[in-house]
N, C-alpha and C. Protein backbone atom coordinates (compact mmCIF):
# COMPACT_ATOMS: atom_id res chain seq x y z
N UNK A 1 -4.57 -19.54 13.79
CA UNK A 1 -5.32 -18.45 13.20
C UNK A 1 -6.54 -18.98 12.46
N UNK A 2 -6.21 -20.03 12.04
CA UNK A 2 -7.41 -20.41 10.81
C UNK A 2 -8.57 -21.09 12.00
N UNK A 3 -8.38 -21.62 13.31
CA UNK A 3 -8.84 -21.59 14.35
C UNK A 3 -9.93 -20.41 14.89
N UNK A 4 -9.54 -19.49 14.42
CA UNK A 4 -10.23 -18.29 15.41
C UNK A 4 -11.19 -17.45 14.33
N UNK A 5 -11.40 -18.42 13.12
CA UNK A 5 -11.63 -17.85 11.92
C UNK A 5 -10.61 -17.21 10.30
N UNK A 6 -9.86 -16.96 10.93
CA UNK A 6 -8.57 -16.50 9.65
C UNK A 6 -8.72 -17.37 8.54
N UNK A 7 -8.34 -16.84 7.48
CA UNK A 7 -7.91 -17.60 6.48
C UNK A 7 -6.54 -16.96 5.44
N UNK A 8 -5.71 -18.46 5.33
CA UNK A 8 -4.38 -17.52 5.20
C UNK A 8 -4.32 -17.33 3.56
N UNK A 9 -3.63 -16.32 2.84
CA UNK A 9 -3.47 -15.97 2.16
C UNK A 9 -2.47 -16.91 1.18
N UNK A 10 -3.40 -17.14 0.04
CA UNK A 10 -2.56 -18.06 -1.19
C UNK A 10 -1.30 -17.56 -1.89
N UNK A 11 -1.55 -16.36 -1.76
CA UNK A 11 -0.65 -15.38 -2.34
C UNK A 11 0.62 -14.85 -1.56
N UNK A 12 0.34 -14.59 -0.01
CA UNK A 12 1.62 -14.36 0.78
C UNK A 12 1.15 -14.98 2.29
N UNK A 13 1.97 -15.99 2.50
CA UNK A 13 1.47 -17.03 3.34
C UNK A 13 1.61 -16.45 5.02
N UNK A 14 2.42 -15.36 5.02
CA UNK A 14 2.44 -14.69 6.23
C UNK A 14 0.89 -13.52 6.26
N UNK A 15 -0.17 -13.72 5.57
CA UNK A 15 -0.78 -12.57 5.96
C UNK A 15 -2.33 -13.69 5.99
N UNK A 16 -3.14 -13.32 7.05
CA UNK A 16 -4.33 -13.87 7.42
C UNK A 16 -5.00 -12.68 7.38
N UNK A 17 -6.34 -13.37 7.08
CA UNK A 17 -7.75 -12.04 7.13
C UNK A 17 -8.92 -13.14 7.59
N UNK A 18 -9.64 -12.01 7.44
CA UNK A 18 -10.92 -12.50 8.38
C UNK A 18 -11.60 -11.15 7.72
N UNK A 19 -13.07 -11.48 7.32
CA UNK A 19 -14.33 -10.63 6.66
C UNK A 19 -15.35 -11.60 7.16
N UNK A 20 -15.87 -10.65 7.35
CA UNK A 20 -17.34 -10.63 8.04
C UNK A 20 -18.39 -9.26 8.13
N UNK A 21 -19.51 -9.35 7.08
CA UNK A 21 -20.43 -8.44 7.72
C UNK A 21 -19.85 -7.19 6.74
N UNK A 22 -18.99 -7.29 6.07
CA UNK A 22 -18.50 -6.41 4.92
C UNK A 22 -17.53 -5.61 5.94
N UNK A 23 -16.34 -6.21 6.88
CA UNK A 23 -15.70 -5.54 7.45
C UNK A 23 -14.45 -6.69 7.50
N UNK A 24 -13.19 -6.11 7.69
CA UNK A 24 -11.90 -7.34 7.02
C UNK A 24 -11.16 -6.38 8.14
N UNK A 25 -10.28 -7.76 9.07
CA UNK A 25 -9.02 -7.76 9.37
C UNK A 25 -8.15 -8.41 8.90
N UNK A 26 -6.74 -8.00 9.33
CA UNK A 26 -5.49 -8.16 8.55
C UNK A 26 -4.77 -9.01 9.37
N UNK A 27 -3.65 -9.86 9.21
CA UNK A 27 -2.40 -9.94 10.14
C UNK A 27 -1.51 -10.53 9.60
N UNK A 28 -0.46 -9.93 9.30
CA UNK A 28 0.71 -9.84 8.63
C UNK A 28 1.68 -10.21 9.91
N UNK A 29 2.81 -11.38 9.34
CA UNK A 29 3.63 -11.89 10.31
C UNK A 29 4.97 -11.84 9.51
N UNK A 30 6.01 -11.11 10.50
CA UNK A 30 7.37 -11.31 9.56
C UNK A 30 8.47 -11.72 11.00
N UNK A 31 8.81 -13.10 10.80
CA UNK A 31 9.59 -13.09 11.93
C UNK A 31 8.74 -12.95 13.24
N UNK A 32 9.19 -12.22 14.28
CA UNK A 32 8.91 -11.74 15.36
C UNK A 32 8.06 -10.45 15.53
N UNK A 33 7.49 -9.91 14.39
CA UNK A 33 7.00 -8.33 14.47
C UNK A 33 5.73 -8.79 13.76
N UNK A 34 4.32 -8.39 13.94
CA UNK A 34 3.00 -8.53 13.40
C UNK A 34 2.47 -7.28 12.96
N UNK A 35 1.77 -6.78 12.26
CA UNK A 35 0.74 -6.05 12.08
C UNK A 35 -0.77 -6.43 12.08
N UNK A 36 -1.76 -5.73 13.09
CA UNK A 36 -2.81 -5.80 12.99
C UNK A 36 -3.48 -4.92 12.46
N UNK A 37 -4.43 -4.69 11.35
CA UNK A 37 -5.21 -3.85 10.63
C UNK A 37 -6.77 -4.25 10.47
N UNK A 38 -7.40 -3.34 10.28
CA UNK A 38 -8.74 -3.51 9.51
C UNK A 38 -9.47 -2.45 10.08
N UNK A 39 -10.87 -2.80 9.10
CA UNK A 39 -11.73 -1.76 9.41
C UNK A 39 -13.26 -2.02 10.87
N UNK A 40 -12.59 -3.18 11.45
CA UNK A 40 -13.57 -3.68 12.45
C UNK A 40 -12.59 -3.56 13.72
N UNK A 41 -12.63 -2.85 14.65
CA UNK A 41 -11.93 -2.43 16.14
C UNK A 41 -12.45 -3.31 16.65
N UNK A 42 -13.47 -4.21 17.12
CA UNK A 42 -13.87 -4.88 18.12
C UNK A 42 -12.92 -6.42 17.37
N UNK A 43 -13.04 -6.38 16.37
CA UNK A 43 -12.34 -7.72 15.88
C UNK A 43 -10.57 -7.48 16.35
N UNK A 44 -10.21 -6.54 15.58
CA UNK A 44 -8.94 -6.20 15.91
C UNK A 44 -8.48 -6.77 17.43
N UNK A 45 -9.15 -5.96 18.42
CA UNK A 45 -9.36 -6.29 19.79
C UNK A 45 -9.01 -7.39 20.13
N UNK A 46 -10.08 -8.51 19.68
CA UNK A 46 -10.20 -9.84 19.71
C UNK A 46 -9.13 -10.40 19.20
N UNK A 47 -8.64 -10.14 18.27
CA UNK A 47 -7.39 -10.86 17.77
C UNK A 47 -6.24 -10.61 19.00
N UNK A 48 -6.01 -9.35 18.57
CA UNK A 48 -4.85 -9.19 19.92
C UNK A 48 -5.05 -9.93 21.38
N UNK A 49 -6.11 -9.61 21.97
CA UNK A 49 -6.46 -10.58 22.99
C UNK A 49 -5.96 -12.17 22.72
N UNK A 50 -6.69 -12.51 21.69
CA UNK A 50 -6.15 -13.75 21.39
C UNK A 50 -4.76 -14.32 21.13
N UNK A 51 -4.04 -13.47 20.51
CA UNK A 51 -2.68 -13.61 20.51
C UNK A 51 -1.85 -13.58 21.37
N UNK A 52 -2.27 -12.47 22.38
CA UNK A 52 -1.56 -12.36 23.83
C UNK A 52 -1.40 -13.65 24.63
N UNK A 53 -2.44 -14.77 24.48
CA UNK A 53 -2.81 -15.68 25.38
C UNK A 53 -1.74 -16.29 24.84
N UNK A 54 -1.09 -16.28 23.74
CA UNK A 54 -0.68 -17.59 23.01
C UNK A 54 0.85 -16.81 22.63
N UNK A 55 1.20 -15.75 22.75
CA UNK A 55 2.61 -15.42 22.02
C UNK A 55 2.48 -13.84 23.74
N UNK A 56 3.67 -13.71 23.82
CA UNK A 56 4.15 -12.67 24.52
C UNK A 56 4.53 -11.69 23.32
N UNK A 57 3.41 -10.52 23.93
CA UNK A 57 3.55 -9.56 22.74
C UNK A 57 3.57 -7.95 23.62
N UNK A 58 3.77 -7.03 22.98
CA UNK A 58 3.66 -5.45 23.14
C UNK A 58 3.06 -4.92 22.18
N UNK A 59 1.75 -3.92 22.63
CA UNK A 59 1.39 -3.21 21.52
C UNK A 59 1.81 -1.88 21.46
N UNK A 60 2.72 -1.75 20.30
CA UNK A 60 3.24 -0.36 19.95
C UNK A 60 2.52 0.26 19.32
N UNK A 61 1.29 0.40 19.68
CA UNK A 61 0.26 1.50 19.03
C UNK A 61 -0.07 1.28 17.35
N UNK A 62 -0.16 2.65 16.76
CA UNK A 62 -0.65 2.54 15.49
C UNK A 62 0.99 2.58 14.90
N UNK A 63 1.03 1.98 13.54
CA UNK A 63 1.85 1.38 12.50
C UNK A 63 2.82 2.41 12.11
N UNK A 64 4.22 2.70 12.40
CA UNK A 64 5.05 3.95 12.18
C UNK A 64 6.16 3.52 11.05
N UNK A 65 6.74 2.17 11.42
CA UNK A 65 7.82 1.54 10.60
C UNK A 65 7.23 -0.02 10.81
N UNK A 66 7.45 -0.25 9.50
CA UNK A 66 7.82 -2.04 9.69
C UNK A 66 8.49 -2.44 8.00
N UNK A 67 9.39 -3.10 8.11
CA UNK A 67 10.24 -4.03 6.85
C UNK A 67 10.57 -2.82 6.16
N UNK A 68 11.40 -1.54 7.21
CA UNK A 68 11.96 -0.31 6.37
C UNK A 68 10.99 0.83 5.42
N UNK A 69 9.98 0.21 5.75
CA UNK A 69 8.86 1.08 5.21
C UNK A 69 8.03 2.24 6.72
N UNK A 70 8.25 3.60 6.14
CA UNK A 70 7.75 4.58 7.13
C UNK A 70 6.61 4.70 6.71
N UNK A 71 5.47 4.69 7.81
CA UNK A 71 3.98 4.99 7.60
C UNK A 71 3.77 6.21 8.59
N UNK A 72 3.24 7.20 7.71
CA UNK A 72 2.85 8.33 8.42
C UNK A 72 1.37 8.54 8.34
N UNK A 73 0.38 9.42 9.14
CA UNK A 73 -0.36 9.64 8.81
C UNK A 73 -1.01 11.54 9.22
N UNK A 74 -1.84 11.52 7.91
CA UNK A 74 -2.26 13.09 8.71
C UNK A 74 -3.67 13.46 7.61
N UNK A 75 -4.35 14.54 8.22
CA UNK A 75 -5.53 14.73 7.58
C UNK A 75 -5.83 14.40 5.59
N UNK A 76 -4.99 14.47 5.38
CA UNK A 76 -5.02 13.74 3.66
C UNK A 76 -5.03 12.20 3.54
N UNK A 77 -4.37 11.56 4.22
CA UNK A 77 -4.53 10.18 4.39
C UNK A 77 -2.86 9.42 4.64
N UNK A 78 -2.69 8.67 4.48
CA UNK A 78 -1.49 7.55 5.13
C UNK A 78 -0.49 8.06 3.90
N UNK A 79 0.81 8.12 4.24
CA UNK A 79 1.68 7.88 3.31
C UNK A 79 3.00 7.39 3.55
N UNK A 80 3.43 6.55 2.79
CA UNK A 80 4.06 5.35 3.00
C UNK A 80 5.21 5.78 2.11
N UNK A 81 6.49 5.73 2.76
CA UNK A 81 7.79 5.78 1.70
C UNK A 81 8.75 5.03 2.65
N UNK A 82 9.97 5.26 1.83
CA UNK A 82 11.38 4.33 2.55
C UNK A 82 12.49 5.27 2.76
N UNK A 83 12.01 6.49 3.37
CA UNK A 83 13.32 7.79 3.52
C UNK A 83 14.96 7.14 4.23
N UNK A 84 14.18 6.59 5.38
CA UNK A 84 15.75 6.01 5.81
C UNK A 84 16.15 4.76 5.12
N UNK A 85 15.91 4.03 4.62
CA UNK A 85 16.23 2.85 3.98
C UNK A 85 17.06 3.51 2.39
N UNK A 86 16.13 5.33 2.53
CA UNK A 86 16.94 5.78 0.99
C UNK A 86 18.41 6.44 1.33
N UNK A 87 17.95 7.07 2.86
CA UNK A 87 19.07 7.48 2.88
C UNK A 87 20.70 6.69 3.14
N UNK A 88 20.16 5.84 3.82
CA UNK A 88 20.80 4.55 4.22
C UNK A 88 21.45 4.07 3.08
N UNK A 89 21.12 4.15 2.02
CA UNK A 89 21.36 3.57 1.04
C UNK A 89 22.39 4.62 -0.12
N UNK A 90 22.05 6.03 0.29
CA UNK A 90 23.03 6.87 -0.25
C UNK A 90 24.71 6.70 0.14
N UNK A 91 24.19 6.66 1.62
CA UNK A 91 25.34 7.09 2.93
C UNK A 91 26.02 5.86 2.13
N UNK A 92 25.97 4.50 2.39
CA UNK A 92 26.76 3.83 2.03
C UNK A 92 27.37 2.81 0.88
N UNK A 93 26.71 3.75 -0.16
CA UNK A 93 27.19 3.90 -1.98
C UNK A 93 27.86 5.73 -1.44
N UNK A 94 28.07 6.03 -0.47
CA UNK A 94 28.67 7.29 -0.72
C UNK A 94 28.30 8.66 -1.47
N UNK A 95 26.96 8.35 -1.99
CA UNK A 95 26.10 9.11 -2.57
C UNK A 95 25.59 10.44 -1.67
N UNK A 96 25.52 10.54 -0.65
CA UNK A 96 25.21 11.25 0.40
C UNK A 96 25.30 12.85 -0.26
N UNK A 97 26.55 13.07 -0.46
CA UNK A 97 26.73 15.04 -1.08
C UNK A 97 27.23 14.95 -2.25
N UNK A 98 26.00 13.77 -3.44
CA UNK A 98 25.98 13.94 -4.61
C UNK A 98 25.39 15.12 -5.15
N UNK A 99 25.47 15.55 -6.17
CA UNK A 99 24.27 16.21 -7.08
C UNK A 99 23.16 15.57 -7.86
N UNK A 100 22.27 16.08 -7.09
CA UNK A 100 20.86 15.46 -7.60
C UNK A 100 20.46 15.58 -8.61
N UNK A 101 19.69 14.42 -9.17
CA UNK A 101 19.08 14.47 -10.77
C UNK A 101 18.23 14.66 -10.72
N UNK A 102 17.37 15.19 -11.79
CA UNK A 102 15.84 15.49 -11.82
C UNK A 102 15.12 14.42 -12.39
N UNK A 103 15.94 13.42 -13.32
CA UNK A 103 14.96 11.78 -13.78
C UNK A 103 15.70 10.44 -12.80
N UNK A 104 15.30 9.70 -13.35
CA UNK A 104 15.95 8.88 -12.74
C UNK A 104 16.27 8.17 -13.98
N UNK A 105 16.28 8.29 -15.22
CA UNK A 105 17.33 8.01 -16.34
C UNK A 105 17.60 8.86 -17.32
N UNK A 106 18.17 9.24 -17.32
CA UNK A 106 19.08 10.10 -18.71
C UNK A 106 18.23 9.88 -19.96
N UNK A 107 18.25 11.29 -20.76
CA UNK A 107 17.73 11.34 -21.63
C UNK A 107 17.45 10.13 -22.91
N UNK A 108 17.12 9.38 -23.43
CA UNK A 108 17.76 8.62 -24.45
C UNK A 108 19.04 7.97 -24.23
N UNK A 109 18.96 7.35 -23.19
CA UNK A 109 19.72 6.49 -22.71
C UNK A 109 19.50 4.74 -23.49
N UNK A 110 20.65 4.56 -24.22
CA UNK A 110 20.16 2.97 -24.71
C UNK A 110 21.70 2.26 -23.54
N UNK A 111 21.00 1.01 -23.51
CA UNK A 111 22.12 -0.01 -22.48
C UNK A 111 21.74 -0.99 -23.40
N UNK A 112 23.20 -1.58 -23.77
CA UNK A 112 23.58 -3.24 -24.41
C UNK A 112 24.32 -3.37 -23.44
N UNK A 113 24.64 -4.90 -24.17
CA UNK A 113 25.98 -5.51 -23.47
C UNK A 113 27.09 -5.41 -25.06
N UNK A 114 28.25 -5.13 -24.62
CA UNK A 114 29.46 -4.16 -25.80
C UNK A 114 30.44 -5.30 -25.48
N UNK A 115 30.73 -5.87 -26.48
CA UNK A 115 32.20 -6.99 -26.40
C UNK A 115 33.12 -6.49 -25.97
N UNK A 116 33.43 -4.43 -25.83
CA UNK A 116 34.37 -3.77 -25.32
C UNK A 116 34.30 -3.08 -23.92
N UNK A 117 33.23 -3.53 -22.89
CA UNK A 117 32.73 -3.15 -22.17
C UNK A 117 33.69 -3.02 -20.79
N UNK A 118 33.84 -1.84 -20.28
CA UNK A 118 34.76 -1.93 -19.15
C UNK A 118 33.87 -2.86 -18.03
N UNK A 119 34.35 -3.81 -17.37
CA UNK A 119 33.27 -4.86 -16.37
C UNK A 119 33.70 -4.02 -15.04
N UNK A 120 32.75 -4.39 -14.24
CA UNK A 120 32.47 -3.42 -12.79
C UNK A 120 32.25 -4.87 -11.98
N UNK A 121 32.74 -4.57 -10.90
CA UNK A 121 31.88 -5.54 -9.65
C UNK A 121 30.30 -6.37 -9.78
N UNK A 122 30.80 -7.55 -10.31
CA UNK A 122 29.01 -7.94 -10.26
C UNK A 122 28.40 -7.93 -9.14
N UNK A 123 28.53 -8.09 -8.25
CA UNK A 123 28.06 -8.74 -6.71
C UNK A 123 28.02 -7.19 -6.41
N UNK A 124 28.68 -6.88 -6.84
CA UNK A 124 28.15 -4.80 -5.63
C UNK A 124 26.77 -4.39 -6.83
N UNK A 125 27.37 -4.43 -7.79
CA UNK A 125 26.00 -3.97 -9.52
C UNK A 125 24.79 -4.81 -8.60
N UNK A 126 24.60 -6.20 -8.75
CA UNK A 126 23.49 -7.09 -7.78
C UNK A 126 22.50 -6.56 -6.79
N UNK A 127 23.64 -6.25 -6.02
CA UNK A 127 23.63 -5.68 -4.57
C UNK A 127 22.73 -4.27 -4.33
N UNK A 128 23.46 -3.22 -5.34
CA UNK A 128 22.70 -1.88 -5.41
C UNK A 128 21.26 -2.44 -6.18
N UNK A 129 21.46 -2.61 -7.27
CA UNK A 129 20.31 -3.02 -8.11
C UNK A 129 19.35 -3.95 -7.05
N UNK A 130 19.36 -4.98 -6.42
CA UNK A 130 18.31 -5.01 -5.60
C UNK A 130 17.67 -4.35 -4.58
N UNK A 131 18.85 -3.67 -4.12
CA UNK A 131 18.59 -2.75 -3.13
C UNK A 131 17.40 -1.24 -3.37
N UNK A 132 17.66 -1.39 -4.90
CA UNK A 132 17.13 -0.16 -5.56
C UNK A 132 15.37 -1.04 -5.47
N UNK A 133 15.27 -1.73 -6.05
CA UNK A 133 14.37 -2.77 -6.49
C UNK A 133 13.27 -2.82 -5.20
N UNK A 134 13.86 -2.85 -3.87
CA UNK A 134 12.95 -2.90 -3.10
C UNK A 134 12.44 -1.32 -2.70
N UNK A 135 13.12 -0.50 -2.84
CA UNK A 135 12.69 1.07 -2.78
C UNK A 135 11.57 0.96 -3.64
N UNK A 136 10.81 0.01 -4.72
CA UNK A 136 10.55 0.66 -5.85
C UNK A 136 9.12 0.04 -5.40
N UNK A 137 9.02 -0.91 -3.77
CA UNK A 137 7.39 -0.41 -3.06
C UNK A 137 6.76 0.44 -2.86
N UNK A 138 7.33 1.76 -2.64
CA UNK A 138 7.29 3.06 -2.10
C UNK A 138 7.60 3.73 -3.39
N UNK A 139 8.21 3.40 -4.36
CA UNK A 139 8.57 4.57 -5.41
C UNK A 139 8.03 3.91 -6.59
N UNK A 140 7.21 3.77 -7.27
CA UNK A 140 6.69 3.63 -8.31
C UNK A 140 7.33 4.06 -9.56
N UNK A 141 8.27 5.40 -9.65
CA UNK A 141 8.64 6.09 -10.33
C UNK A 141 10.11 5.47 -10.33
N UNK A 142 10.37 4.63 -9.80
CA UNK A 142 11.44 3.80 -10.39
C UNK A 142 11.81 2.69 -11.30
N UNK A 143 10.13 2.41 -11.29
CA UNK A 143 10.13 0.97 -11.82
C UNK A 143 10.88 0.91 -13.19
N UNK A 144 10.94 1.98 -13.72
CA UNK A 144 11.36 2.03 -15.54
C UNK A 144 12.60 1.69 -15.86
N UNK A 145 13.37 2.85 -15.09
CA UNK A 145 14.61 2.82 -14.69
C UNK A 145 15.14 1.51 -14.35
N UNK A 146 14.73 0.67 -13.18
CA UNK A 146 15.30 -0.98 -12.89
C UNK A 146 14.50 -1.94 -13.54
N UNK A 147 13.97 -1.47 -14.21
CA UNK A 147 13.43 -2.66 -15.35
C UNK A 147 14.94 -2.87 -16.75
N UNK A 148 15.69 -1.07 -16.99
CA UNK A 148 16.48 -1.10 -18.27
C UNK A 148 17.49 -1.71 -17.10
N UNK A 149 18.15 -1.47 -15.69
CA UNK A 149 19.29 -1.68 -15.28
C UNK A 149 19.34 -3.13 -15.00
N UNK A 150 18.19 -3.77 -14.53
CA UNK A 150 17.97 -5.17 -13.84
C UNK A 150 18.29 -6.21 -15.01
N UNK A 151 18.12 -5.66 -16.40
CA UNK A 151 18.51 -6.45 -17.83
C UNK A 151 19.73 -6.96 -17.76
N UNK A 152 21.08 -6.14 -16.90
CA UNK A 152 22.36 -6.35 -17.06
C UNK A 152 23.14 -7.06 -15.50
N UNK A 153 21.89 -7.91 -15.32
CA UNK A 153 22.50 -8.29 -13.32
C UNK A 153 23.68 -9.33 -14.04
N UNK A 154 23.78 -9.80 -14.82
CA UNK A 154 24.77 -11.25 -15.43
C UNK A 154 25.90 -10.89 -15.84
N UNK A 155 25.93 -9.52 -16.67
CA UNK A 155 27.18 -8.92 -17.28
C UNK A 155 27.26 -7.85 -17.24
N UNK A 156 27.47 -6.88 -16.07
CA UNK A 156 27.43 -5.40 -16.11
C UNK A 156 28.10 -4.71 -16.48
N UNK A 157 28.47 -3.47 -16.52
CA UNK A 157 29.65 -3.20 -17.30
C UNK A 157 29.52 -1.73 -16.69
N UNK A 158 30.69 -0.96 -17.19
CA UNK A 158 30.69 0.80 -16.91
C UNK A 158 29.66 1.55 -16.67
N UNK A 159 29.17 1.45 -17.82
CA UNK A 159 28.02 2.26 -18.56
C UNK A 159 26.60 1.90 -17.28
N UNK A 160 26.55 0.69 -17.31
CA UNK A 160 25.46 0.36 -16.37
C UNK A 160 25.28 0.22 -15.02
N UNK A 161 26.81 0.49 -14.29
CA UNK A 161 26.88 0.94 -13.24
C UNK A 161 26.68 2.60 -13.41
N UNK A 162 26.84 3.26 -14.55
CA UNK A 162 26.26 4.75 -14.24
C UNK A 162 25.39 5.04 -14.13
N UNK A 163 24.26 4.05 -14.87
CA UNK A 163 22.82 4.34 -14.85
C UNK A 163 22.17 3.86 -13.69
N UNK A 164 22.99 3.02 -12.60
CA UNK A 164 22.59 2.73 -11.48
C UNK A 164 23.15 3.91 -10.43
N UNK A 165 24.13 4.34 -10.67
CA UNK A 165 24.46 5.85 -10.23
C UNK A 165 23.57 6.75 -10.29
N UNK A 166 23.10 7.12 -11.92
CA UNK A 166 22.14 8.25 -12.14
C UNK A 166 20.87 7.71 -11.14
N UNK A 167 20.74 6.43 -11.57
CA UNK A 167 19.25 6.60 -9.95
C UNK A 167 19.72 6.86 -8.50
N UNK A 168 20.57 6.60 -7.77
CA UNK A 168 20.93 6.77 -6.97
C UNK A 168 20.58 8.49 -6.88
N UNK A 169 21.63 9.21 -7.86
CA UNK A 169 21.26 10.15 -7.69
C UNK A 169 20.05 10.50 -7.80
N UNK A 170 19.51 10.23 -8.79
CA UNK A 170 17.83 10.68 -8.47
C UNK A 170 17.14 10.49 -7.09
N UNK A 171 17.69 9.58 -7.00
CA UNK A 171 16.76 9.41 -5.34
C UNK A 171 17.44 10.70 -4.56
N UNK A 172 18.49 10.75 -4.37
CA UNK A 172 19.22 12.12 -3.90
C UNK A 172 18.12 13.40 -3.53
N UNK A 173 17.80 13.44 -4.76
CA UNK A 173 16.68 14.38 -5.08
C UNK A 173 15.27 14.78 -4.37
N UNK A 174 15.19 13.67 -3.91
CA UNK A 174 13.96 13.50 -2.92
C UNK A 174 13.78 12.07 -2.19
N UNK A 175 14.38 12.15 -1.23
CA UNK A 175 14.63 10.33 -0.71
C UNK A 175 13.14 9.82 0.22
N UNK A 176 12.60 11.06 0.85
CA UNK A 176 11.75 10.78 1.27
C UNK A 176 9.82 10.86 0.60
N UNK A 177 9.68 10.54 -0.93
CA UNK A 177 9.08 10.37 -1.84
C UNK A 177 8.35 9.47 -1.16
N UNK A 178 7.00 9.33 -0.98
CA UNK A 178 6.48 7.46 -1.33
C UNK A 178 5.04 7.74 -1.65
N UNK A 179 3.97 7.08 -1.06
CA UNK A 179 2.70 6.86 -1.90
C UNK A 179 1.77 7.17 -0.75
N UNK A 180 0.54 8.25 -1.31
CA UNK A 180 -0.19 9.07 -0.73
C UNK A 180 -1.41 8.14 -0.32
N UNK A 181 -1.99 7.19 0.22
CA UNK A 181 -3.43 6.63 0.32
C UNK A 181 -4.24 7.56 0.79
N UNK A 182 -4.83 8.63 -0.21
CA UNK A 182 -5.82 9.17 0.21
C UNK A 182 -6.83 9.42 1.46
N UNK A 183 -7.38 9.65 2.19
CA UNK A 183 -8.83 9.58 2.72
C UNK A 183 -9.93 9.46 1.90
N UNK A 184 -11.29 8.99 1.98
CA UNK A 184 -12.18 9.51 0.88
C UNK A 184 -12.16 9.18 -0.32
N UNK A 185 -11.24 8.75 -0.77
CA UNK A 185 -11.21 7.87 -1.86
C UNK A 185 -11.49 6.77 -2.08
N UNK A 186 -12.29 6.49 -3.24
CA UNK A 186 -12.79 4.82 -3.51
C UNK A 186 -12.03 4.32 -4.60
N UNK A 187 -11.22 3.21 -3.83
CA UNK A 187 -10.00 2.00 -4.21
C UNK A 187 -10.58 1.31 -4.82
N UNK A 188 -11.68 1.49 -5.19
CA UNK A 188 -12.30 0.13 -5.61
C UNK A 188 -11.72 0.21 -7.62
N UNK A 189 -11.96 1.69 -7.50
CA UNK A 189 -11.98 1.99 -9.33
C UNK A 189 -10.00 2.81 -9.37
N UNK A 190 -9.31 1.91 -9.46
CA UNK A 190 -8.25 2.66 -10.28
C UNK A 190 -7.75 3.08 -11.02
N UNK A 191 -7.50 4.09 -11.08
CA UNK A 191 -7.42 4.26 -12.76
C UNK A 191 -5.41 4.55 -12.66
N UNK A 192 -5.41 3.83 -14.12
CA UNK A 192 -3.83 4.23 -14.36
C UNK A 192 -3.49 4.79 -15.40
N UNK A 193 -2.50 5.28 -15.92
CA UNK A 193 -1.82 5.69 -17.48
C UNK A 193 -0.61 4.94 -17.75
N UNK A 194 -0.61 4.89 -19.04
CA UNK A 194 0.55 4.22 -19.85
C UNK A 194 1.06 5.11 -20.74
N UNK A 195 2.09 4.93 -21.56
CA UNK A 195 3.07 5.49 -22.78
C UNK A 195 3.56 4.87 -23.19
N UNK A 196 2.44 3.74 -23.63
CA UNK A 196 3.21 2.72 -24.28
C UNK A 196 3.39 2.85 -26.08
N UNK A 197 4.90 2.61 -26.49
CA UNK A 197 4.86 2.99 -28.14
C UNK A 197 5.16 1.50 -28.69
């Protein structure tokens, strides 16, 4: 790649780009599955061409699923969530024909660790809790929530397997949630909010 122009990424060593002329391609490698992106088609082109010569490949068109992430697109712009990876994830925590929450943590919810603490499965607590963790590409609105639960991966206890419950259920609520990339919008200026006390 770094051959054909690419240069690979310091930050995630599976992804190469290429800019030129104020126009950037992408290529993201996981295993056996690639993504090609950017805003230059004749480059794009060229890459694939190039790759073909050198790897036996299929092009499955434009980008629908990859690493459990669904990409849709339609006149508002791309949006990206993890519906089956959520539901997937109900079905087998059994969550499936829970009752849904409207937060994803309980009101004034405080979590310690209690010298009287009923202990739960660490390795399943782990297990969900990362599992939750990677939903939280697509869900932003989780991050809060597995920031208080992810405190207790060493010594979990009752209490903090419920609050990994209550998200579960929250996801219940809307599994197929994720993040809108606009059309028409300039990425360049983001703006965010905090509540921080």
């Amino acid at each position: 790649m770094i051959n054909f122009g690419y240069h690979q990424s310091n930050l995630d060593h599976t992804l190469f780009l290429k800019k030129q002329q104020g126009k950037i391609t992408a290529l993201i490698v996981y295993v056996d599955d690639m993504v090609v992106t950017g805003n230059d088609p004749e480059e794009r082109k060229a890459l694939q061409t190039h790759l073909s010569r050198e790897f036996e490949m299929k092009d499955l068109g434009p980008l629908k699923y990859f690493l459990g992430i669904d990409v849709s697109r339609s006149r508002e712009g791309i949006v990206i969530s993890q519906r089956k990876y959520a539901l997937d994830l109900l079905q087998e925590t059994g969550m499936s024909s829970c009752q849904p929450a409207d937060t994803p943590v309980e009101e004034g919810l405080k979590l310690c660790i209690e010298s009287d603490q009923v202990p739960v499965d660490k390795r399943r607590y782990q297990r969900l809790v990362g599992r939750l963790m990677y939903l939280a590409h697509t869900r932003p609105d989780l991050a809060y929530a597995l920031s208080i639960v992810s405190q207790f991966m060493h010594n979990p206890g009752e209490k903090h397997m419920n609050a990994v419950m209550h998200i579960l259920r929250y996801l219940k609520s809307a599994p197929g949630k994720g993040i809108l990339f606009a059309k028409k919008e300039n990425f360049q200026n983001v703006v965010t909010y905090t509540d921080a006390d």
